[in-house]
Each structure stands twice: as structure tokens, then as C-alpha cells.
PDB file of N, CA and C in Angstrom:
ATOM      1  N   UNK A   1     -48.354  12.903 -20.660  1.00  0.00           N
ATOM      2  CA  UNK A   1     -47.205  12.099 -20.271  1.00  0.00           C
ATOM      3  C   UNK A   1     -46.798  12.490 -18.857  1.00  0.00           C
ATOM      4  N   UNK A   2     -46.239  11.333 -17.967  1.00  0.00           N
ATOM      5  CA  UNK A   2     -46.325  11.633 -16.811  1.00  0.00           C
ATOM      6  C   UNK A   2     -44.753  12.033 -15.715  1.00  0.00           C
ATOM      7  N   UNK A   3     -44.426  11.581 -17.473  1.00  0.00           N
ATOM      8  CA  UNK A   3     -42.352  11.788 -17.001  1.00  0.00           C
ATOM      9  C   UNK A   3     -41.372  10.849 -16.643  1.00  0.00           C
ATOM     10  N   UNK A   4     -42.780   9.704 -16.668  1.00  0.00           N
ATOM     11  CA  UNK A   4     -41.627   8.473 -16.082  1.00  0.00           C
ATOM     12  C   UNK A   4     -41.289   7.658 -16.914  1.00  0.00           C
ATOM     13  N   UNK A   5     -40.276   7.221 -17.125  1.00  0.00           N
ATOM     14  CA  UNK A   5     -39.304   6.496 -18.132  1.00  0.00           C
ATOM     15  C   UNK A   5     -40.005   5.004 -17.560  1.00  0.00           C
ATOM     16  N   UNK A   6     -40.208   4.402 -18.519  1.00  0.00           N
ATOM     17  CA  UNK A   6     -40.163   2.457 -18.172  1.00  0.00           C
ATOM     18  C   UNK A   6     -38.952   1.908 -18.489  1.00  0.00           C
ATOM     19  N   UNK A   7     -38.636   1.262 -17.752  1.00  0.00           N
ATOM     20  CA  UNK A   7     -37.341   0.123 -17.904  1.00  0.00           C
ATOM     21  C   UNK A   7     -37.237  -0.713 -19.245  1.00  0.00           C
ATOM     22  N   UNK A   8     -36.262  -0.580 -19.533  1.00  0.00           N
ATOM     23  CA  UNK A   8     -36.379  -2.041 -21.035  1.00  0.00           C
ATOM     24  C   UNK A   8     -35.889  -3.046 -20.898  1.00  0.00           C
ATOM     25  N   UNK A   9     -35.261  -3.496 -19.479  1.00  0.00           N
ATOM     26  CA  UNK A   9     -34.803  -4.630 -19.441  1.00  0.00           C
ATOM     27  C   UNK A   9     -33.249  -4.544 -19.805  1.00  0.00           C
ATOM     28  N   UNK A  10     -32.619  -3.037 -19.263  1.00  0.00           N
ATOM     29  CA  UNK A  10     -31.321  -2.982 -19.402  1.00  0.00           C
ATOM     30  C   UNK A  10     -30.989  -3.426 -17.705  1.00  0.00           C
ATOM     31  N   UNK A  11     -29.531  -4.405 -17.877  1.00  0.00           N
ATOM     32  CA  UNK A  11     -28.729  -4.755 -16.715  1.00  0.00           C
ATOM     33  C   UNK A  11     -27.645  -4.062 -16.827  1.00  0.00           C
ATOM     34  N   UNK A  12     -26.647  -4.526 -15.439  1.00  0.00           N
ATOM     35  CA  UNK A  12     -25.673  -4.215 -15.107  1.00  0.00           C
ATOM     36  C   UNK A  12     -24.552  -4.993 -14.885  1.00  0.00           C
ATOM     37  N   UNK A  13     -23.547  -4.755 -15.558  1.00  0.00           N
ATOM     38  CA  UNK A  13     -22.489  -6.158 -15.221  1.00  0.00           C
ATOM     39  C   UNK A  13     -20.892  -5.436 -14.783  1.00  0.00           C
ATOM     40  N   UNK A  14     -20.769  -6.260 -13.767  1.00  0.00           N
ATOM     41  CA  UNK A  14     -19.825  -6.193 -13.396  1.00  0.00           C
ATOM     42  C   UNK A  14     -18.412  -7.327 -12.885  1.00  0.00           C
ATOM     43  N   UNK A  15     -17.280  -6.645 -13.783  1.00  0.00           N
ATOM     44  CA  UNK A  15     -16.238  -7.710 -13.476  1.00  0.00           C
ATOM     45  C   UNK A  15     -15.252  -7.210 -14.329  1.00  0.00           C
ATOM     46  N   UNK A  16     -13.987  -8.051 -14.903  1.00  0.00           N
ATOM     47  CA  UNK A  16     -13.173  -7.813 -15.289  1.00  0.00           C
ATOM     48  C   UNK A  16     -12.991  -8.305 -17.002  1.00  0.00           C
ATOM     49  N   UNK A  17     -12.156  -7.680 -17.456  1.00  0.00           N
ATOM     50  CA  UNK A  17     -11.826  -7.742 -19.002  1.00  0.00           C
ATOM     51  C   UNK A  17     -10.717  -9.217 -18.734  1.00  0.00           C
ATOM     52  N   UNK A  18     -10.920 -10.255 -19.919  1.00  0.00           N
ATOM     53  CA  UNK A  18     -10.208 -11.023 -19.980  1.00  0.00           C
ATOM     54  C   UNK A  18      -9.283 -10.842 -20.755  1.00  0.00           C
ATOM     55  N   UNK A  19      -7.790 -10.843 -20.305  1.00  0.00           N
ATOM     56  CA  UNK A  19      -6.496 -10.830 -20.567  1.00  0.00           C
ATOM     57  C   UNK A  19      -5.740 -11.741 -21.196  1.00  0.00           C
ATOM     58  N   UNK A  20      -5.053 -12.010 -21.594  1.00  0.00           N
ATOM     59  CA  UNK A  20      -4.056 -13.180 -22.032  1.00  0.00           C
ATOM     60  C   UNK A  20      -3.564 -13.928 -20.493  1.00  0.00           C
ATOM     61  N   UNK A  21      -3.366 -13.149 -19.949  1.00  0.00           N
ATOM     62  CA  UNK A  21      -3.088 -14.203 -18.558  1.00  0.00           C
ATOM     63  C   UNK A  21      -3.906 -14.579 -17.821  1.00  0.00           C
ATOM     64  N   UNK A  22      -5.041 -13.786 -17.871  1.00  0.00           N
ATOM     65  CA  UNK A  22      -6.598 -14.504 -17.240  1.00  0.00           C
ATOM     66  C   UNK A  22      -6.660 -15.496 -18.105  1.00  0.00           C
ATOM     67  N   UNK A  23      -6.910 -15.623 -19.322  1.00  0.00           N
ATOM     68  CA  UNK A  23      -7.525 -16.538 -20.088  1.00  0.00           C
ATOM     69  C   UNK A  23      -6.367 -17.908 -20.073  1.00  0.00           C
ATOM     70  N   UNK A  24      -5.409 -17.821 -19.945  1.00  0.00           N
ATOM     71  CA  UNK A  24      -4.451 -18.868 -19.677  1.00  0.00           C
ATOM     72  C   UNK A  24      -5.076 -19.531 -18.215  1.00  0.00           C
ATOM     73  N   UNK A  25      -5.305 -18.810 -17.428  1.00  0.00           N
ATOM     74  CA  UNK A  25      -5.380 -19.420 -15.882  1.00  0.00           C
ATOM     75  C   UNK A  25      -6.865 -19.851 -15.817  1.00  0.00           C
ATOM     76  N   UNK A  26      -7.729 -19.465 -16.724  1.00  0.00           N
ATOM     77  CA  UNK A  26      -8.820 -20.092 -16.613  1.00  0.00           C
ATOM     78  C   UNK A  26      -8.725 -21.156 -17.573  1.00  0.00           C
ATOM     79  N   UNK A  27      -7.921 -21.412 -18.626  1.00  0.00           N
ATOM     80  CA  UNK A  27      -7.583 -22.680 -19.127  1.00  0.00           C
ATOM     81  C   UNK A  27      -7.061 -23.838 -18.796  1.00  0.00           C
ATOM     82  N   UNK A  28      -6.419 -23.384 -17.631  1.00  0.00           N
ATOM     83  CA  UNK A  28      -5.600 -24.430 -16.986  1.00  0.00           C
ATOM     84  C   UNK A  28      -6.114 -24.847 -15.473  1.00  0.00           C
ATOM     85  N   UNK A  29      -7.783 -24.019 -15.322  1.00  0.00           N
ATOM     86  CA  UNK A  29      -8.076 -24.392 -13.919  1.00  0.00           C
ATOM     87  C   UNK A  29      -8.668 -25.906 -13.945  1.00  0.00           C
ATOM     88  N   UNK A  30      -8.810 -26.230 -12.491  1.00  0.00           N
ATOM     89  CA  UNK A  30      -9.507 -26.926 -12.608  1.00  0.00           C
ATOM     90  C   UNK A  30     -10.905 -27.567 -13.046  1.00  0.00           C
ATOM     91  N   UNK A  31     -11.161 -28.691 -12.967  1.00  0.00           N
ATOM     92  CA  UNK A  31     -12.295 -29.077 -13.827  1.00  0.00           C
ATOM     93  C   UNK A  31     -13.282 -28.488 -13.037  1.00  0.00           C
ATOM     94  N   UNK A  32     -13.036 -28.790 -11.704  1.00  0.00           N
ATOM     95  CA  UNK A  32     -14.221 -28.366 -10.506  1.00  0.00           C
ATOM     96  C   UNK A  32     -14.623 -27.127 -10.259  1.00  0.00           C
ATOM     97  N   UNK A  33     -13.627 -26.552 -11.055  1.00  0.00           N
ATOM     98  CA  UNK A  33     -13.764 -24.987 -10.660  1.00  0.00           C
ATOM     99  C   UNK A  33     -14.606 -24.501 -12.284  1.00  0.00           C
ATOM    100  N   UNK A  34     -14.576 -25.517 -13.433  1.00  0.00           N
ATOM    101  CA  UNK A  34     -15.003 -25.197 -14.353  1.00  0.00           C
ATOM    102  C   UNK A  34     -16.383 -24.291 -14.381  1.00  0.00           C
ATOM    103  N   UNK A  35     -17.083 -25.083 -13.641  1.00  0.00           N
ATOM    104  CA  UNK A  35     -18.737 -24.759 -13.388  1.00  0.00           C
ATOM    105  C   UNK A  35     -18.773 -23.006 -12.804  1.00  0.00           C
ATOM    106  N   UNK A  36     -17.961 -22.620 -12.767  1.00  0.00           N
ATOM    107  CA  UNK A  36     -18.498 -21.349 -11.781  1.00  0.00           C
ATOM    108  C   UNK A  36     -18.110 -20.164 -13.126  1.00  0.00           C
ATOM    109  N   UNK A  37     -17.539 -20.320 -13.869  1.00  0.00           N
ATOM    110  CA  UNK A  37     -17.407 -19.458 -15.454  1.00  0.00           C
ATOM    111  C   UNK A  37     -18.311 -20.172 -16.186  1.00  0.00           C
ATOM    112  N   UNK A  38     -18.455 -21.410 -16.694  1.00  0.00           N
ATOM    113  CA  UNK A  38     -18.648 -22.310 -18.215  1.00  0.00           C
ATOM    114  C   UNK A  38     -20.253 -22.531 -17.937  1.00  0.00           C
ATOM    115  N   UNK A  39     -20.830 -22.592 -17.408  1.00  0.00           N
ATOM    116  CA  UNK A  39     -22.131 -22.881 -17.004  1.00  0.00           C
ATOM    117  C   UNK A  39     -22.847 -21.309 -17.210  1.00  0.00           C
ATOM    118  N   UNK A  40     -23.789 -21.153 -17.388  1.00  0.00           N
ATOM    119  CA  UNK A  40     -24.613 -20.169 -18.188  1.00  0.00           C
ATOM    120  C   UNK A  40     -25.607 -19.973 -17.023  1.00  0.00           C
ATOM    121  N   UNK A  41     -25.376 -20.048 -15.175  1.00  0.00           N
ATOM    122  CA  UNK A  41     -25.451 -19.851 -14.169  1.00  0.00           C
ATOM    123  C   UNK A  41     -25.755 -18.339 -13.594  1.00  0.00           C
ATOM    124  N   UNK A  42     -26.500 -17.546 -13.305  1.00  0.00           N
ATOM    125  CA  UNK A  42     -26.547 -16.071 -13.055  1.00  0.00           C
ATOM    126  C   UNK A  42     -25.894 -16.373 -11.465  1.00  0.00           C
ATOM    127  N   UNK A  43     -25.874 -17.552 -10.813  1.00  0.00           N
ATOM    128  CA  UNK A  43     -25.019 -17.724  -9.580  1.00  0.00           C
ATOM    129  C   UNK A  43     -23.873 -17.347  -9.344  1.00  0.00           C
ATOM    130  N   UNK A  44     -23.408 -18.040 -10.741  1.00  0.00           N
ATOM    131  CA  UNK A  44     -22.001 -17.955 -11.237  1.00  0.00           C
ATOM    132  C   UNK A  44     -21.199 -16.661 -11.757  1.00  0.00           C
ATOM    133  N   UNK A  45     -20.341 -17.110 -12.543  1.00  0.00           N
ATOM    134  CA  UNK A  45     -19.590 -15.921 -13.162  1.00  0.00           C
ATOM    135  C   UNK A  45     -20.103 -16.156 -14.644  1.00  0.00           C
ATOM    136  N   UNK A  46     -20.332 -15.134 -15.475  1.00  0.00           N
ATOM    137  CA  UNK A  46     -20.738 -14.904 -16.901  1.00  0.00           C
ATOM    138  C   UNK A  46     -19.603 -14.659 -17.648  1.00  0.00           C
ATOM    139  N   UNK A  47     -19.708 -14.879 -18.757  1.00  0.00           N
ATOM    140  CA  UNK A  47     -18.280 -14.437 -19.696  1.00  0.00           C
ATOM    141  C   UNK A  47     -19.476 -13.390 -20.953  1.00  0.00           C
ATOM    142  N   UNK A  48     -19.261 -12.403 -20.827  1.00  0.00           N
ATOM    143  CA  UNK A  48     -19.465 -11.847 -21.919  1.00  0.00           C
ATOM    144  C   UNK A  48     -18.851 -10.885 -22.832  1.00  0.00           C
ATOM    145  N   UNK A  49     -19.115 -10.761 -24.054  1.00  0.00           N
ATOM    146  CA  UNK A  49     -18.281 -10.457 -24.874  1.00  0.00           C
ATOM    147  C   UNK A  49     -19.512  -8.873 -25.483  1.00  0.00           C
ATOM    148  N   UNK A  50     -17.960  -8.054 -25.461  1.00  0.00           N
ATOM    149  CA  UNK A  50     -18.690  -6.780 -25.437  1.00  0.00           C
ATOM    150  C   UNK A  50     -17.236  -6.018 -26.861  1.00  0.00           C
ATOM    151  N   UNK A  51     -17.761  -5.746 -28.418  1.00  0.00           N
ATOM    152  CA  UNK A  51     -17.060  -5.608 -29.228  1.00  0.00           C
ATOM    153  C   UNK A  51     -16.029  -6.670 -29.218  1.00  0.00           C
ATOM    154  N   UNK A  52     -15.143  -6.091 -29.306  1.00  0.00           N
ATOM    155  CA  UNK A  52     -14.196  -7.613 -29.989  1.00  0.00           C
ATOM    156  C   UNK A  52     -13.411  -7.854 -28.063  1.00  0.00           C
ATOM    157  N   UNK A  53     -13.694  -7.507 -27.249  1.00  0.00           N
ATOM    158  CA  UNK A  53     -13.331  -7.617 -25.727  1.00  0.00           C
ATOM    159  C   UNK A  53     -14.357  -8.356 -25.227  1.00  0.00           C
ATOM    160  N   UNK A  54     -13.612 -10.080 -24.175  1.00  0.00           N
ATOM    161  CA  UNK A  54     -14.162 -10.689 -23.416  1.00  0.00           C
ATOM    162  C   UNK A  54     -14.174  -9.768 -21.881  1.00  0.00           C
ATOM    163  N   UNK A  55     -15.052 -10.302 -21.357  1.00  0.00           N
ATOM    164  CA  UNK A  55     -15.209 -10.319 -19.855  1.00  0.00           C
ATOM    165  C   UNK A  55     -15.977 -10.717 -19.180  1.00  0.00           C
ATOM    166  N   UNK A  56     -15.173 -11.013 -17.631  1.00  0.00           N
ATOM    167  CA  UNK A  56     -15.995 -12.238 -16.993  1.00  0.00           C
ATOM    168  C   UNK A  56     -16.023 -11.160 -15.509  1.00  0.00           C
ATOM    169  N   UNK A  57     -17.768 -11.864 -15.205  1.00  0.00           N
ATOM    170  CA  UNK A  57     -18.196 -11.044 -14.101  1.00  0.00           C
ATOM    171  C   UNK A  57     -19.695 -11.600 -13.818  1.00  0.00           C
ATOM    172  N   UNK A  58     -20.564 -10.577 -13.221  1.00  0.00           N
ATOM    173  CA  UNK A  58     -21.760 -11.319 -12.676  1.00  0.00           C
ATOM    174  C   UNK A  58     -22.968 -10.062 -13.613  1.00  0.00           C
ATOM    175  N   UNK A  59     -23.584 -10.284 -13.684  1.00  0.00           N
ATOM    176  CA  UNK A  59     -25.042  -9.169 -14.113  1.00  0.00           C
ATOM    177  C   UNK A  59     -26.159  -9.029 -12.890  1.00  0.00           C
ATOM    178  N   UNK A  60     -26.081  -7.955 -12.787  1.00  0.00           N
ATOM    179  CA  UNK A  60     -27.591  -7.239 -11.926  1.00  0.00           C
ATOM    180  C   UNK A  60     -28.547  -6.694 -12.877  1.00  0.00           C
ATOM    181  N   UNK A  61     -29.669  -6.786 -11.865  1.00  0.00           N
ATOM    182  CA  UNK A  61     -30.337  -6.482 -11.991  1.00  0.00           C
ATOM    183  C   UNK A  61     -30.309  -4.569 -12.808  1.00  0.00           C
ATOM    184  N   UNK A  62     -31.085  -3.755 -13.194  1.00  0.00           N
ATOM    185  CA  UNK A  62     -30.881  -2.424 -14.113  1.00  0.00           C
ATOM    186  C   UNK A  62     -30.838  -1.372 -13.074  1.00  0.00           C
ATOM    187  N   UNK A  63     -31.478  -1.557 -11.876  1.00  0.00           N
ATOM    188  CA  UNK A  63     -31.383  -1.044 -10.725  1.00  0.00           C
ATOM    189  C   UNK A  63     -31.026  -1.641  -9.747  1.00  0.00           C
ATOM    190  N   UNK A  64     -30.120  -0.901  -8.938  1.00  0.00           N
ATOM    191  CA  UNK A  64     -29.659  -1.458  -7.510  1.00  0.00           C
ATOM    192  C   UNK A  64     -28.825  -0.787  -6.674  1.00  0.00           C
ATOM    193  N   UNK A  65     -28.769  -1.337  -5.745  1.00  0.00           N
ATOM    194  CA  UNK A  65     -28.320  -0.093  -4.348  1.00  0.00           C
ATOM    195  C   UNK A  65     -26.333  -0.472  -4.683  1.00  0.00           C
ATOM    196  N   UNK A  66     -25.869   0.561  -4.104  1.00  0.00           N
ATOM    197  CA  UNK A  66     -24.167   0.177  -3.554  1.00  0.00           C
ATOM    198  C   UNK A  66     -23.788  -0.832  -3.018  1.00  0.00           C
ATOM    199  N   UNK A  67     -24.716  -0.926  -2.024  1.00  0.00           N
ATOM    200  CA  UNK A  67     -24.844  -2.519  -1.220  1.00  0.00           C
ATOM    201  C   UNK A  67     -24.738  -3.731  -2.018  1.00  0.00           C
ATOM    202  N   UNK A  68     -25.626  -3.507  -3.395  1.00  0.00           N
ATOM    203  CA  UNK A  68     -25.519  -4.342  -3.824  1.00  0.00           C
ATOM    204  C   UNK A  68     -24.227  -4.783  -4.905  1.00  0.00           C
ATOM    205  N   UNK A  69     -24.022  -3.932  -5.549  1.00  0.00           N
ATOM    206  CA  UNK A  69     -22.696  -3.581  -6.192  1.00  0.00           C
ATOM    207  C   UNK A  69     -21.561  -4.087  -5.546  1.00  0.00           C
ATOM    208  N   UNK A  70     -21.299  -3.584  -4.128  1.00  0.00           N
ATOM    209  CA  UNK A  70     -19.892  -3.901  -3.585  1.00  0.00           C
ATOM    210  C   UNK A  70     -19.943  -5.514  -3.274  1.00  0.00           C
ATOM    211  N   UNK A  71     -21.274  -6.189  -2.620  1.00  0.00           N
ATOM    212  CA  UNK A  71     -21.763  -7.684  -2.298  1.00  0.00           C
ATOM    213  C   UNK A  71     -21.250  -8.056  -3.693  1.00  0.00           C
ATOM    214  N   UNK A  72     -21.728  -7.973  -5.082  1.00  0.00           N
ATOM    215  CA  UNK A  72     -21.500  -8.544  -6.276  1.00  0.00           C
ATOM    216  C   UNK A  72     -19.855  -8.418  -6.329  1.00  0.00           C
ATOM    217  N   UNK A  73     -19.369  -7.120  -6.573  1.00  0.00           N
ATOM    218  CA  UNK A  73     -17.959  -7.200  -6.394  1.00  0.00           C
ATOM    219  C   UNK A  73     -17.547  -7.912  -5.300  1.00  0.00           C
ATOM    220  N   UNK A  74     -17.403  -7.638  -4.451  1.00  0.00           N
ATOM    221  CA  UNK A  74     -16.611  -9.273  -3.582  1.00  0.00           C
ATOM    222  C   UNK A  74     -16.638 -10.384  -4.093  1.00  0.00           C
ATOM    223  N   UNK A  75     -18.487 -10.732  -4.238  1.00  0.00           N
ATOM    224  CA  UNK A  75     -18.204 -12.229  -5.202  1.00  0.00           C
ATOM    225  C   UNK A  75     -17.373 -12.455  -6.040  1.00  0.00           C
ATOM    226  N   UNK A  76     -17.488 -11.443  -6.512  1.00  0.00           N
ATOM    227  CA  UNK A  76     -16.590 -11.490  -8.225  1.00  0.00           C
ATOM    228  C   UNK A  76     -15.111 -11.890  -8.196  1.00  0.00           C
ATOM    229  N   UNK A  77     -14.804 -11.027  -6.899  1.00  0.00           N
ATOM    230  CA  UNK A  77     -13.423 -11.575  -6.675  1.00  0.00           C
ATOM    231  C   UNK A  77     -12.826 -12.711  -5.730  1.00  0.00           C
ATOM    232  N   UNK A  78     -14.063 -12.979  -5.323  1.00  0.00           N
ATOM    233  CA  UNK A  78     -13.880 -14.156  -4.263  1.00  0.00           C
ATOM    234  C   UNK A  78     -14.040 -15.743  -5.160  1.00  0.00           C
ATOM    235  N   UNK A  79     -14.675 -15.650  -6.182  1.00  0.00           N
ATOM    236  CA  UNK A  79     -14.620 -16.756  -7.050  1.00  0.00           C
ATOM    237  C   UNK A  79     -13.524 -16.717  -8.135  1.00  0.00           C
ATOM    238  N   UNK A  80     -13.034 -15.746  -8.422  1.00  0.00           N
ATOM    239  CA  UNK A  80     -11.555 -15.580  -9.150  1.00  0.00           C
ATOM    240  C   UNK A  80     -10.747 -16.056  -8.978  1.00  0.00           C
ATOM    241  N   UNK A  81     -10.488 -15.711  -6.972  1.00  0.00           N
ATOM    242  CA  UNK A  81      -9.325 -16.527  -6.417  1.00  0.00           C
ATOM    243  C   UNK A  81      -9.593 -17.686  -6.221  1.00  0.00           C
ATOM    244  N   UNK A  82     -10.870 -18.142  -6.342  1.00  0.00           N
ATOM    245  CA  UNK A  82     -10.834 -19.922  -6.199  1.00  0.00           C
ATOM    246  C   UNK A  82     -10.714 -20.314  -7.717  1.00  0.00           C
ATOM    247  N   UNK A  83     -10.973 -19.803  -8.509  1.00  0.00           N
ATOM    248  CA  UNK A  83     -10.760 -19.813  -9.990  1.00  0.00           C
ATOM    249  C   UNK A  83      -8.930 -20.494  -9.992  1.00  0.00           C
ATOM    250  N   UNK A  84      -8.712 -18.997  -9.996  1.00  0.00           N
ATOM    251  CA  UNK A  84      -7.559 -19.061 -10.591  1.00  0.00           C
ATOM    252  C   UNK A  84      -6.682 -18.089  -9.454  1.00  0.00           C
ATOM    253  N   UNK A  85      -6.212 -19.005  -8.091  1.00  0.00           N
ATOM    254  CA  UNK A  85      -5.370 -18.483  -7.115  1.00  0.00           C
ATOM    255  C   UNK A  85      -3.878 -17.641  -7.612  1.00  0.00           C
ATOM    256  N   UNK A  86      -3.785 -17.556  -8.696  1.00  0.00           N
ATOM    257  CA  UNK A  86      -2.408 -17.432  -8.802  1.00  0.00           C
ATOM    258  C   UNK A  86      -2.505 -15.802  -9.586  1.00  0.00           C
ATOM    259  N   UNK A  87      -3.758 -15.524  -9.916  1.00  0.00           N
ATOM    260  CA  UNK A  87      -3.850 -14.504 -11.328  1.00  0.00           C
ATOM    261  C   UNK A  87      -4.011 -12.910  -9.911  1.00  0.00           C
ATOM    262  N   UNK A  88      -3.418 -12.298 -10.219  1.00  0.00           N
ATOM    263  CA  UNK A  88      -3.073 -11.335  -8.685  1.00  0.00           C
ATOM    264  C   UNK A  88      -4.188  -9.804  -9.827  1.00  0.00           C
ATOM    265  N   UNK A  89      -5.394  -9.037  -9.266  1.00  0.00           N
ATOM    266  CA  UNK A  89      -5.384  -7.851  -9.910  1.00  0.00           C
ATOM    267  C   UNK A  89      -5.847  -6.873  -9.242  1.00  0.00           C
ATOM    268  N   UNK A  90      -6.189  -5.832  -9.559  1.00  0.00           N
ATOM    269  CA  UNK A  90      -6.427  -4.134  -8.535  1.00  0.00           C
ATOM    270  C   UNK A  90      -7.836  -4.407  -8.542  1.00  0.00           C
ATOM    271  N   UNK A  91      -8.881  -3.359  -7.389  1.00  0.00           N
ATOM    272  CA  UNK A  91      -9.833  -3.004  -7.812  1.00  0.00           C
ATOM    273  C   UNK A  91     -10.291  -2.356  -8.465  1.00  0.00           C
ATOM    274  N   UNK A  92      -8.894  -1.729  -9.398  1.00  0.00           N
ATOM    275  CA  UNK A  92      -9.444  -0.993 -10.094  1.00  0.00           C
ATOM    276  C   UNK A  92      -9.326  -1.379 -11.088  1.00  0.00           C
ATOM    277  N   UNK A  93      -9.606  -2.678 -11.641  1.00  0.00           N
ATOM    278  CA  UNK A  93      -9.763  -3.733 -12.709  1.00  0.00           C
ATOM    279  C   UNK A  93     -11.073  -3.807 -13.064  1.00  0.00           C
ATOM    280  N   UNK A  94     -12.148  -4.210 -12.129  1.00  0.00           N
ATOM    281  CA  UNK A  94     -13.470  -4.074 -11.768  1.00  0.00           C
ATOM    282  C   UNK A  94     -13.679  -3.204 -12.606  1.00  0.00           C
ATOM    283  N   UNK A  95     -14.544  -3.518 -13.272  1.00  0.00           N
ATOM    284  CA  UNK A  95     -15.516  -2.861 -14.284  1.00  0.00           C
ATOM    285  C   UNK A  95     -16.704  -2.549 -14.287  1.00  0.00           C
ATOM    286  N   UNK A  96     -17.973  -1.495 -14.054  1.00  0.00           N
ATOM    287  CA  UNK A  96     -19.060  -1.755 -14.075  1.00  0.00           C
ATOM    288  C   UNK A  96     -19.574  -0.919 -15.240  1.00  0.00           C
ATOM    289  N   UNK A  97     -20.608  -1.874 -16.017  1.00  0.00           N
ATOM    290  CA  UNK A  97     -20.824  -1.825 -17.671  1.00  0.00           C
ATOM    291  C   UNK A  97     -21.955  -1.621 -17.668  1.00  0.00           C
ATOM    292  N   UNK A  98     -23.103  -1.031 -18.408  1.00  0.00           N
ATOM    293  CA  UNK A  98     -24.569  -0.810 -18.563  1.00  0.00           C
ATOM    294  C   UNK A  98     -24.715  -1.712 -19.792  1.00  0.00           C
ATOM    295  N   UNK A  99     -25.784  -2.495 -19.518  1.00  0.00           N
ATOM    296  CA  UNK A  99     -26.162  -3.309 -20.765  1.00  0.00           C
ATOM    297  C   UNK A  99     -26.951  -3.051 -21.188  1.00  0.00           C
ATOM    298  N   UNK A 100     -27.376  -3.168 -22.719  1.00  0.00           N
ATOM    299  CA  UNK A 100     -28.624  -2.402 -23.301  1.00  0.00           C
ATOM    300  C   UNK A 100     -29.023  -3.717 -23.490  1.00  0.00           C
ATOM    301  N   UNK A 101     -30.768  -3.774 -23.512  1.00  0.00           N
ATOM    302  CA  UNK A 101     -31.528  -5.401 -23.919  1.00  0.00           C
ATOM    303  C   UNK A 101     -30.794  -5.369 -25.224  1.00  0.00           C
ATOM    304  N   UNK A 102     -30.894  -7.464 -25.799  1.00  0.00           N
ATOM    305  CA  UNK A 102     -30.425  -7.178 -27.173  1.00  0.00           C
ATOM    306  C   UNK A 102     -31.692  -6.218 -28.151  1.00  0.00           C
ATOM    307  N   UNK A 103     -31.458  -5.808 -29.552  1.00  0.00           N
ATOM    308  CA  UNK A 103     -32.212  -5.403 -30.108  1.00  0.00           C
ATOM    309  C   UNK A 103     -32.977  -6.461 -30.864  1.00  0.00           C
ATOM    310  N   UNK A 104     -35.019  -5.859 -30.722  1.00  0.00           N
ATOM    311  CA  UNK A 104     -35.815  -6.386 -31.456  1.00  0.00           C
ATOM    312  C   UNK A 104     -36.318  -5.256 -32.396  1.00  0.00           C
ATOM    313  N   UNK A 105     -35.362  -5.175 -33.450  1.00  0.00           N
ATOM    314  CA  UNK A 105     -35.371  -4.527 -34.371  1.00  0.00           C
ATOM    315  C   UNK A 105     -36.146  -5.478 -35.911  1.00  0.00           C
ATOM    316  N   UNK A 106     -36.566  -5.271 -35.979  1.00  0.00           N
ATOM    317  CA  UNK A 106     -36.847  -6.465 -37.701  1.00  0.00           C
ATOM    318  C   UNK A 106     -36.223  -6.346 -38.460  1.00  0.00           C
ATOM    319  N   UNK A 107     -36.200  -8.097 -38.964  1.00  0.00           N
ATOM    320  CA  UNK A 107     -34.831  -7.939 -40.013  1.00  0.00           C
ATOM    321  C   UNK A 107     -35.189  -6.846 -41.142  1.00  0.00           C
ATOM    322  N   UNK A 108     -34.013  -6.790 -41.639  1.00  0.00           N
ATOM    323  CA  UNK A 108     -34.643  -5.607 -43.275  1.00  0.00           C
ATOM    324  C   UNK A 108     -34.789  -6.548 -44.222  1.00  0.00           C
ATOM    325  N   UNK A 109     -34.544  -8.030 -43.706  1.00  0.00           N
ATOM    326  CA  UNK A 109     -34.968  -8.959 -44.923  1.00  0.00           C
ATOM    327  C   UNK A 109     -35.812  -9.270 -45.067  1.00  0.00           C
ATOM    328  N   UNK A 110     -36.762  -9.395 -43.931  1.00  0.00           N
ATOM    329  CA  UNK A 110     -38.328  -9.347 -43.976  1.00  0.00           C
ATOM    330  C   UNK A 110     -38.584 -10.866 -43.556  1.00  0.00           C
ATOM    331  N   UNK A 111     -37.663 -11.417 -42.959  1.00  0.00           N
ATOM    332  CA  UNK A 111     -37.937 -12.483 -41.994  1.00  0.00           C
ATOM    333  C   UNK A 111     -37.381 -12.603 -40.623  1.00  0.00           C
TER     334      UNK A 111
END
């Protein structure tokens, strides 16, 4: 063995936990602005749901530089405020999450 780990196809996501007042202001945005959350877009913003907590943000790649991180964070918050101009939050809202691939485990039912 040569020591080196292979990748499994874990990402990285980053963005914010959806709130009761986020989720109001993205209910009430516009239609035009719909496409940049509701669309299933890696351009866009993602909504994913992690235990019984939403959040909306972007996914990288499993590796990546700072550069790339802080570029994604800006986006993140630069489509928020066109989102939803009114919803005010810290950077230290920003979240960055490790995603594990889903599991290909077999069922125990045997299908």
C-alpha cells in the first residue's frame, strides 16, 4: 500500500442555514429571482437539507484552494442580496460543511 487515500466523491458546501426569516423572504421573492435557488443548477444556489436543518448555498468540488472558497462565498452572498435585498446576515453565518457521497450500501431487503 502506497498511503494514498482515493477520493469518494465527497464535496464541499457552502452557505447558510435557512431560518424562518430567510425562508419567508425567499417565499415572497420574486419569480425572476426564483431560478437562482429552485432550479437544481450547480450555477446557482442549492438548498440542501442536512438532518432535520435546511440550507442554501453552492457545492465544490472535495478539494479546493481558499481562492476558491472565498470566490464561492461572495457568490453566495451576492445572489442572496439579489434574492432577497432585505434579509441583512454576518459572515459568520457562512457555513462550510463536508459532504459525504450518498451511501451505496445494499438494501438488507435484498433489493
Amino acid at each position: 500500500m502506497n498511503g494514498i487515500m482515493e477520493s469518494v466523491a465527497n464535496s464541499i458546501f457552502l452557505g447558510i442555514q435557512i431560518n424562518e426569516k430567510l425562508q419567508d423572504q425567499l417565499d415572497s421573492s420574486k419569480a425572476s429571482m426564483k431560478q437562482f435557488f429552485e432550479e437544481n443548477n450547480p450555477e446557482y444556489l442549492q438548498i440542501i437539507q442536512i438532518d432535520s436543518d435546511e440550507y442554501l448555498g453552492k457545492i465544490s468540488a472535495n478539494c479546493t484552494t481558499m481562492e476558491t472558497l472565498t470566490n464561492i462565498s461572495m457568490n453566495v452572498k451576492t445572489m442572496l442580496k439579489m434574492i432577497c435585498p432585505k434579509f441583512i446576515f454576518s459572515d459568520s453565518a457562512l457555513k462550510v460543511i463536508a459532504l459525504s457521497p450518498p451511501s451505496t450500501k445494499p438494501s438488507s431487503y435484498g433489493y
